[in-house]
C-alpha atoms as a PDB file:
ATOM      1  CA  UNK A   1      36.477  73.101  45.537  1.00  0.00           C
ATOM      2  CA  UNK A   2      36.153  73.058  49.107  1.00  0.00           C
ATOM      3  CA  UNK A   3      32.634  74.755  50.317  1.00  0.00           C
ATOM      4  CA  UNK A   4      31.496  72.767  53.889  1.00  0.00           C
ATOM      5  CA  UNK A   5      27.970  73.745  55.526  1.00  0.00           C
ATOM      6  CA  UNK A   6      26.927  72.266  58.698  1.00  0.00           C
ATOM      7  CA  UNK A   7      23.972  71.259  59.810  1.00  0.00           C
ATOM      8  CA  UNK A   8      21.073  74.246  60.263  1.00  0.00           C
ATOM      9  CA  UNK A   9      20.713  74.133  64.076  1.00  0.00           C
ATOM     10  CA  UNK A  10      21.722  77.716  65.257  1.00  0.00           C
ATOM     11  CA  UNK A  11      18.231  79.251  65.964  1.00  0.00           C
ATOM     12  CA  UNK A  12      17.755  82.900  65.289  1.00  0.00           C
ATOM     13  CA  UNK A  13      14.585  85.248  64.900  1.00  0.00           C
ATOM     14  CA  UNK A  14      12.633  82.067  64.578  1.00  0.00           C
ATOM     15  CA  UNK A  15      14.512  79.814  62.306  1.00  0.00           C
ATOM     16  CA  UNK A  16      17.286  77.865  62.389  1.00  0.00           C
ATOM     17  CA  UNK A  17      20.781  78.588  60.255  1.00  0.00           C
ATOM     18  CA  UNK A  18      23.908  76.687  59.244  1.00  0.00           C
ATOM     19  CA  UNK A  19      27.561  77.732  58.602  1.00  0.00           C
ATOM     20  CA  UNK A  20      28.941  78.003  55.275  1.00  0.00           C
ATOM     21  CA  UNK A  21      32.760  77.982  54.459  1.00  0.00           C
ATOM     22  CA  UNK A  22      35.717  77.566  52.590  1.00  0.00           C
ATOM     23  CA  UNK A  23      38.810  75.829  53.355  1.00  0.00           C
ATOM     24  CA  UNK A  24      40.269  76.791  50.436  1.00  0.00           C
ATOM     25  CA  UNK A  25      39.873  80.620  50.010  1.00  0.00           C
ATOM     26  CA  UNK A  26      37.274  83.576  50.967  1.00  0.00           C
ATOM     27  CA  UNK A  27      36.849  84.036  47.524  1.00  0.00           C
ATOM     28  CA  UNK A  28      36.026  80.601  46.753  1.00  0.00           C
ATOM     29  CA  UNK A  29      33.132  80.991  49.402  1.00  0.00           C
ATOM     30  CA  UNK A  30      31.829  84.295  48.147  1.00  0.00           C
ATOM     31  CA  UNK A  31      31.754  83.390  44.565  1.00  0.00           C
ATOM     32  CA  UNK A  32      29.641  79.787  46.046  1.00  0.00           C
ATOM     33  CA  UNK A  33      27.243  82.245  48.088  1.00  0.00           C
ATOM     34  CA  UNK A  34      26.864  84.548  45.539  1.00  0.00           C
ATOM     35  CA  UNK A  35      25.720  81.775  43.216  1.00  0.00           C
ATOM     36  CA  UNK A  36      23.160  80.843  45.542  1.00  0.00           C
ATOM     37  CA  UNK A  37      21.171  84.011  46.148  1.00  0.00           C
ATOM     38  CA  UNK A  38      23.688  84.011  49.502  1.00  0.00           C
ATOM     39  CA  UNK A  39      23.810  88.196  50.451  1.00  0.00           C
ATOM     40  CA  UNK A  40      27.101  89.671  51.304  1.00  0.00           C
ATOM     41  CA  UNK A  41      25.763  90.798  54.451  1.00  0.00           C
ATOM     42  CA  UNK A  42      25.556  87.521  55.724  1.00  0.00           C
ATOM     43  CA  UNK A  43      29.173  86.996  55.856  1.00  0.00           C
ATOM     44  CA  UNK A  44      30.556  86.757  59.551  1.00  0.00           C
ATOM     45  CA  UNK A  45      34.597  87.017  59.923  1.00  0.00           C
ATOM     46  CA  UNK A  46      35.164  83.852  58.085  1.00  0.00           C
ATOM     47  CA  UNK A  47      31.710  82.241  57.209  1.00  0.00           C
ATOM     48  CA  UNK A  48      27.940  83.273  55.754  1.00  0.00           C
ATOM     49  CA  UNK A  49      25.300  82.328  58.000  1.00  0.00           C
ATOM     50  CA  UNK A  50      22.281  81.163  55.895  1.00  0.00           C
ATOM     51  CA  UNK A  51      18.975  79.764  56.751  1.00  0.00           C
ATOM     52  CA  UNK A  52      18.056  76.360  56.746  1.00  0.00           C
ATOM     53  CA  UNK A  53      15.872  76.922  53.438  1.00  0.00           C
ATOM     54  CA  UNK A  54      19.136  77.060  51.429  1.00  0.00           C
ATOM     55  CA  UNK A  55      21.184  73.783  52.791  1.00  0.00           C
ATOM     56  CA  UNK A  56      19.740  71.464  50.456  1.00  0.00           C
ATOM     57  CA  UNK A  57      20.480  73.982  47.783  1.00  0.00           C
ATOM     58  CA  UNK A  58      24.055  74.754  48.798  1.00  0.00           C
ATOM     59  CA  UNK A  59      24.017  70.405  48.997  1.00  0.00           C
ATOM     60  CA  UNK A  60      22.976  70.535  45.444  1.00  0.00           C
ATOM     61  CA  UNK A  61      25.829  73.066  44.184  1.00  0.00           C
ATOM     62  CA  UNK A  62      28.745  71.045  45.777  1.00  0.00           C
ATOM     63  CA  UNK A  63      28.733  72.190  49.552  1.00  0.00           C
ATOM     64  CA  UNK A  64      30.108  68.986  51.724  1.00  0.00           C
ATOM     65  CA  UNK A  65      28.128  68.428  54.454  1.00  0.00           C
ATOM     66  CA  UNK A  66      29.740  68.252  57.716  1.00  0.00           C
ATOM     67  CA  UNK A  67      29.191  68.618  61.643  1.00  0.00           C
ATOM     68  CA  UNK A  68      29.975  71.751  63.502  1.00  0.00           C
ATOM     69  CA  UNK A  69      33.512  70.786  64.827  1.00  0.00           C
ATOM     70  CA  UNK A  70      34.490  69.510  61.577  1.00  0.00           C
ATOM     71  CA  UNK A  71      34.086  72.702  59.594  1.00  0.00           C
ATOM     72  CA  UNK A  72      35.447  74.847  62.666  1.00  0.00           C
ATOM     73  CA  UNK A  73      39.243  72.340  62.376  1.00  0.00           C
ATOM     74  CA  UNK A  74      38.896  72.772  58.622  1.00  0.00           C
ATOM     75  CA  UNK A  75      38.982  76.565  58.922  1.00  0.00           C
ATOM     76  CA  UNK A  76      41.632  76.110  61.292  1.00  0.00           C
ATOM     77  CA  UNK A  77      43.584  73.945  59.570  1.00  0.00           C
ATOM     78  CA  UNK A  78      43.712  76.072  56.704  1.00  0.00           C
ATOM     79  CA  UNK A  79      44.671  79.181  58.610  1.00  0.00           C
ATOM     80  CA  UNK A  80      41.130  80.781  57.159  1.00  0.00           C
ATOM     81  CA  UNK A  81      38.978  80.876  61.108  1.00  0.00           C
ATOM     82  CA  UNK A  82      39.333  84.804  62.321  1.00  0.00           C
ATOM     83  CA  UNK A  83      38.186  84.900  65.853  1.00  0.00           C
ATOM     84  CA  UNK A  84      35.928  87.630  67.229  1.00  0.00           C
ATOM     85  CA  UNK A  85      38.300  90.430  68.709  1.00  0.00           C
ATOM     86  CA  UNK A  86      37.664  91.378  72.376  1.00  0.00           C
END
């Protein structure tokens, strides 16, 4: 399994949010989300936002904690990032 989070330092509406992904498979990542209370409607392209209140939980369940740059060559790497289109 292969479920990274970064740090929660995005702010929005008055809190602050980390990334969740997969590097393995977007089914990997909703079946992880799903598992922690994670709503479908916070899936973005290739990753769920979610609030800080749930890192130490998605910690707990297996997530690997990593920085911001390291998730974003992860996705890359495994040909999982989809870009906003213009």
């Amino acid at each position: 399994m292969a479920v990274l989070i970064d740090p929660p330092s995005v702010p929005w509406r008055g809190r602050l949010w980390s990334h969740l992904v997969s590097d393995t498979s977007y089914e990997e990542l909703h079946v992880f989300a799903a598992a922690l209370g994670v709503p479908r409607r916070a899936f973005d392209r290739d990753h769920y936002d979610v609030p800080a209140e749930v890192y130490d939980a998605a910690l707990a369940a297996g997530a690997e904690p990593v920085r911001s740059r390291e998730l974003v060559r992860r996705l890359h790497a495994a040909g999982l990032r989809r870009r906003k289109s213009a």
